[in-house]
C-alpha atoms as a PDB file:
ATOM      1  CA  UNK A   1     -23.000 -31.885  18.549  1.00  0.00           C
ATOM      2  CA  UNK A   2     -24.478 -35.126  20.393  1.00  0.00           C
ATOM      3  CA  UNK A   3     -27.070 -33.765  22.924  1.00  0.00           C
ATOM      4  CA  UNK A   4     -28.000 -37.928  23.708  1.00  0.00           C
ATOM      5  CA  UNK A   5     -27.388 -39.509  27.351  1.00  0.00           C
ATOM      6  CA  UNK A   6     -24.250 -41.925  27.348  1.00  0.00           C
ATOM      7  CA  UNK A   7     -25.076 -45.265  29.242  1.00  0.00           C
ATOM      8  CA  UNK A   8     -23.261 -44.233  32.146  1.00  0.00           C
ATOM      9  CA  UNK A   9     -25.337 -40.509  32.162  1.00  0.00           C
ATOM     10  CA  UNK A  10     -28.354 -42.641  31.723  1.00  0.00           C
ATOM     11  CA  UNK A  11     -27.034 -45.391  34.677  1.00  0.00           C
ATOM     12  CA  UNK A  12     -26.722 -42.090  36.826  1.00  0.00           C
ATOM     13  CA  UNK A  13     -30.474 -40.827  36.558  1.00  0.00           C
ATOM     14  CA  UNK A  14     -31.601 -44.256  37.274  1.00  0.00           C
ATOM     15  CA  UNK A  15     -29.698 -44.084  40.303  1.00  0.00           C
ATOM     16  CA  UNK A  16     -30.635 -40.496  41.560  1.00  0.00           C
ATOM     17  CA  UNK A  17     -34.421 -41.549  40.827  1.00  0.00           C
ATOM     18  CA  UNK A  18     -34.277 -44.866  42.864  1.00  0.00           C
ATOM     19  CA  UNK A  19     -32.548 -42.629  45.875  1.00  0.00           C
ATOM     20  CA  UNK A  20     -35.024 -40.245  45.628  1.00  0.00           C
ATOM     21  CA  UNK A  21     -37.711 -43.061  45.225  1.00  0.00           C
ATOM     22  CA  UNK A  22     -36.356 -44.649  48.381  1.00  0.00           C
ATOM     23  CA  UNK A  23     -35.685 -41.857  50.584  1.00  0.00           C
ATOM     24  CA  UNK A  24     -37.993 -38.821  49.983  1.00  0.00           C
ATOM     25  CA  UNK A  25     -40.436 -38.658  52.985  1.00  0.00           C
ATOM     26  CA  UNK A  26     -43.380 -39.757  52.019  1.00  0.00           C
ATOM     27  CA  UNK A  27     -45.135 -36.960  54.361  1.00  0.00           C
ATOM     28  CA  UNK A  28     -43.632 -34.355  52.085  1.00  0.00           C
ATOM     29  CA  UNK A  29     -45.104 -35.403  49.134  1.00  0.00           C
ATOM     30  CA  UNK A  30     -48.600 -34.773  50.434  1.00  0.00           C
ATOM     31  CA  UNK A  31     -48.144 -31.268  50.272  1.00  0.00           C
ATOM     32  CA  UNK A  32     -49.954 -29.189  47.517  1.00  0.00           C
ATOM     33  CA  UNK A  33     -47.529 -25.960  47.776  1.00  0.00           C
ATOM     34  CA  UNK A  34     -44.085 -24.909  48.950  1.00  0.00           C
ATOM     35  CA  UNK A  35     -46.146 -21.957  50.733  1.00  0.00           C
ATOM     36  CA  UNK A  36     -47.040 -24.586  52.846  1.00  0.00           C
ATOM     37  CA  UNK A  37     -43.396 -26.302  54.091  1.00  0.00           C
ATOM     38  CA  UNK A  38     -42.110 -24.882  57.390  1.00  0.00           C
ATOM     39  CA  UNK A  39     -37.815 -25.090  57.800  1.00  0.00           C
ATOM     40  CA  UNK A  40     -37.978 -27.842  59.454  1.00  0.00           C
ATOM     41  CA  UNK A  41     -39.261 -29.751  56.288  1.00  0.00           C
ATOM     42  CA  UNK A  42     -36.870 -28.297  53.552  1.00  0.00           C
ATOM     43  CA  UNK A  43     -34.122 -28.901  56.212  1.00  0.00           C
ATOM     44  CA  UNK A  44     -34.780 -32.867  56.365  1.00  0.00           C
ATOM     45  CA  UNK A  45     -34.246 -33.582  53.031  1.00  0.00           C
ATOM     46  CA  UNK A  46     -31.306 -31.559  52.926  1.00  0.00           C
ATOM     47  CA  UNK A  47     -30.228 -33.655  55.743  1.00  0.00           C
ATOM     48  CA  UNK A  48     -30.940 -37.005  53.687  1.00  0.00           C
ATOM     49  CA  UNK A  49     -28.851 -35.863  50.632  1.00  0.00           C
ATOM     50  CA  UNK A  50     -26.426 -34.454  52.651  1.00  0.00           C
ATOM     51  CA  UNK A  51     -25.977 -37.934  54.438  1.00  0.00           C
ATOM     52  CA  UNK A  52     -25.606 -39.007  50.951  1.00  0.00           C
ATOM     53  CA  UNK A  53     -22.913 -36.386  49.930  1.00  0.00           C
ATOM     54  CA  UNK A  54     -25.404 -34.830  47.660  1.00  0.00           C
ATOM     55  CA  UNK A  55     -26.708 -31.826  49.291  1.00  0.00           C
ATOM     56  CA  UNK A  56     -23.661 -29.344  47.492  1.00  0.00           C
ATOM     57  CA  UNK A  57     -24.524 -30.668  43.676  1.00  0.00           C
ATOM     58  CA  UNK A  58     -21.915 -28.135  42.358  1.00  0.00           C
ATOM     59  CA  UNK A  59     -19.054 -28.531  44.880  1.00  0.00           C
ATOM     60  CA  UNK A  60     -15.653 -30.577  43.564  1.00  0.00           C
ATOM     61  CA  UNK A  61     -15.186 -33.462  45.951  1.00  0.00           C
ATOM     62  CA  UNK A  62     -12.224 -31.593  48.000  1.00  0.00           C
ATOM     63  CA  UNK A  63     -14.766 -29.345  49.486  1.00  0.00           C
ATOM     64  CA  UNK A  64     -17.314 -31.883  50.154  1.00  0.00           C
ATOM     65  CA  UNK A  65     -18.730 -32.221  47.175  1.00  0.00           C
ATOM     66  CA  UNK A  66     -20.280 -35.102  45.131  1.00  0.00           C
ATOM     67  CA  UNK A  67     -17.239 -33.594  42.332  1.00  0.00           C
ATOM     68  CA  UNK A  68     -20.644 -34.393  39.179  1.00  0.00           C
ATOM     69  CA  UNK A  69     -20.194 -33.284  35.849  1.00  0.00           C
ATOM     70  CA  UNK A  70     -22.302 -30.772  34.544  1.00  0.00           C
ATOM     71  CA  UNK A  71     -23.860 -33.164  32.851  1.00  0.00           C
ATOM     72  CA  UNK A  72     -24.430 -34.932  36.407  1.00  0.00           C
ATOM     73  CA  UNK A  73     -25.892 -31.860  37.927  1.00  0.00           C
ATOM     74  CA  UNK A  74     -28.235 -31.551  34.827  1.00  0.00           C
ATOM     75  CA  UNK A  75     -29.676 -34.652  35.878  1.00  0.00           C
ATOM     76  CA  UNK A  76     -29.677 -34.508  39.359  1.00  0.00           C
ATOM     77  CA  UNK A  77     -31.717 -31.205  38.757  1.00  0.00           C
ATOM     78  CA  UNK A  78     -34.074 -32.619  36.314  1.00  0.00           C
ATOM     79  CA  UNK A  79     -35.059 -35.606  38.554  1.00  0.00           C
ATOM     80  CA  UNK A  80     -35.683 -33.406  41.488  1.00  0.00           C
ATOM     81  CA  UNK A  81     -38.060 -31.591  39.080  1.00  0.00           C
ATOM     82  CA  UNK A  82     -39.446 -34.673  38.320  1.00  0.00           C
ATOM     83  CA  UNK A  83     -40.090 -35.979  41.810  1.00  0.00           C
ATOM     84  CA  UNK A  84     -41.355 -32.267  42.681  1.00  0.00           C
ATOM     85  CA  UNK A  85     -39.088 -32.410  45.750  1.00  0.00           C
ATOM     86  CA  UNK A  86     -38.063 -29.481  47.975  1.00  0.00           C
ATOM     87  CA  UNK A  87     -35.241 -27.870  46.619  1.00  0.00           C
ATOM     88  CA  UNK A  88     -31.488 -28.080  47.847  1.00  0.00           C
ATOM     89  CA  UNK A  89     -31.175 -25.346  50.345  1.00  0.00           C
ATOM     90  CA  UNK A  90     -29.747 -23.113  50.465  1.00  0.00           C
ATOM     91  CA  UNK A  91     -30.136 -22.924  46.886  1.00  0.00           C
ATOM     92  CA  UNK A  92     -28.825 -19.889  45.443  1.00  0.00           C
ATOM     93  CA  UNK A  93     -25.119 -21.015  47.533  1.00  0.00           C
ATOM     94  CA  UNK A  94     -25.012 -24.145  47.103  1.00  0.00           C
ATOM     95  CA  UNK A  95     -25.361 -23.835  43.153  1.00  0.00           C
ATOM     96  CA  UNK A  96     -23.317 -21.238  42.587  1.00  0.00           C
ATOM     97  CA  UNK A  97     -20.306 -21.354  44.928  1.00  0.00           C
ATOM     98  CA  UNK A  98     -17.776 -23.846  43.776  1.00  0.00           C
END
């Protein structure tokens, strides 16, 4: 079994990093705890990756989906761990429904 990246797994974390890089408000990084976030702040950066199609991770494209391989999603997960963003919302749905 070959658990390694492919170039094109590897060209897809560079390009969820440099989205997140770009577009993760810069006020919601300042904060120390999720206890702190209100609605209003998990609901904007669902509102940026939805604009990018990338607020349902787990949804095929025909239901508005991004249609990612589980490998895909793996990634996409990891580098929001990374960044220590918000998480999707809502995120027990939006992960599991399909």
């Amino acid at each position: 079994m070959n658990l390694s990246f492919t170039a094109e797994d590897l060209a897809f974390r560079d390009e969820v990093r440099a989205f997140i890089e770009a577009n993760y408000p810069a006020r919601l990084r300042a904060f120390g705890s999720r206890d702190d976030l209100g609605k209003e702040d998990f609901l904007e950066w669902h509102r940026i990756l939805g604009a990018k199609g990338w607020s349902a991770p787990a949804w095929p494209v025909e239901y508005g989906g991004p249609g990612w391989s589980p490998t895909q999603r793996y990634i996409f997960g990891e580098e929001l761990a990374r960044a220590e963003t918000v998480p999707v919302l809502p995120s027990a749905s939006i992960w599991w429904v399909r």
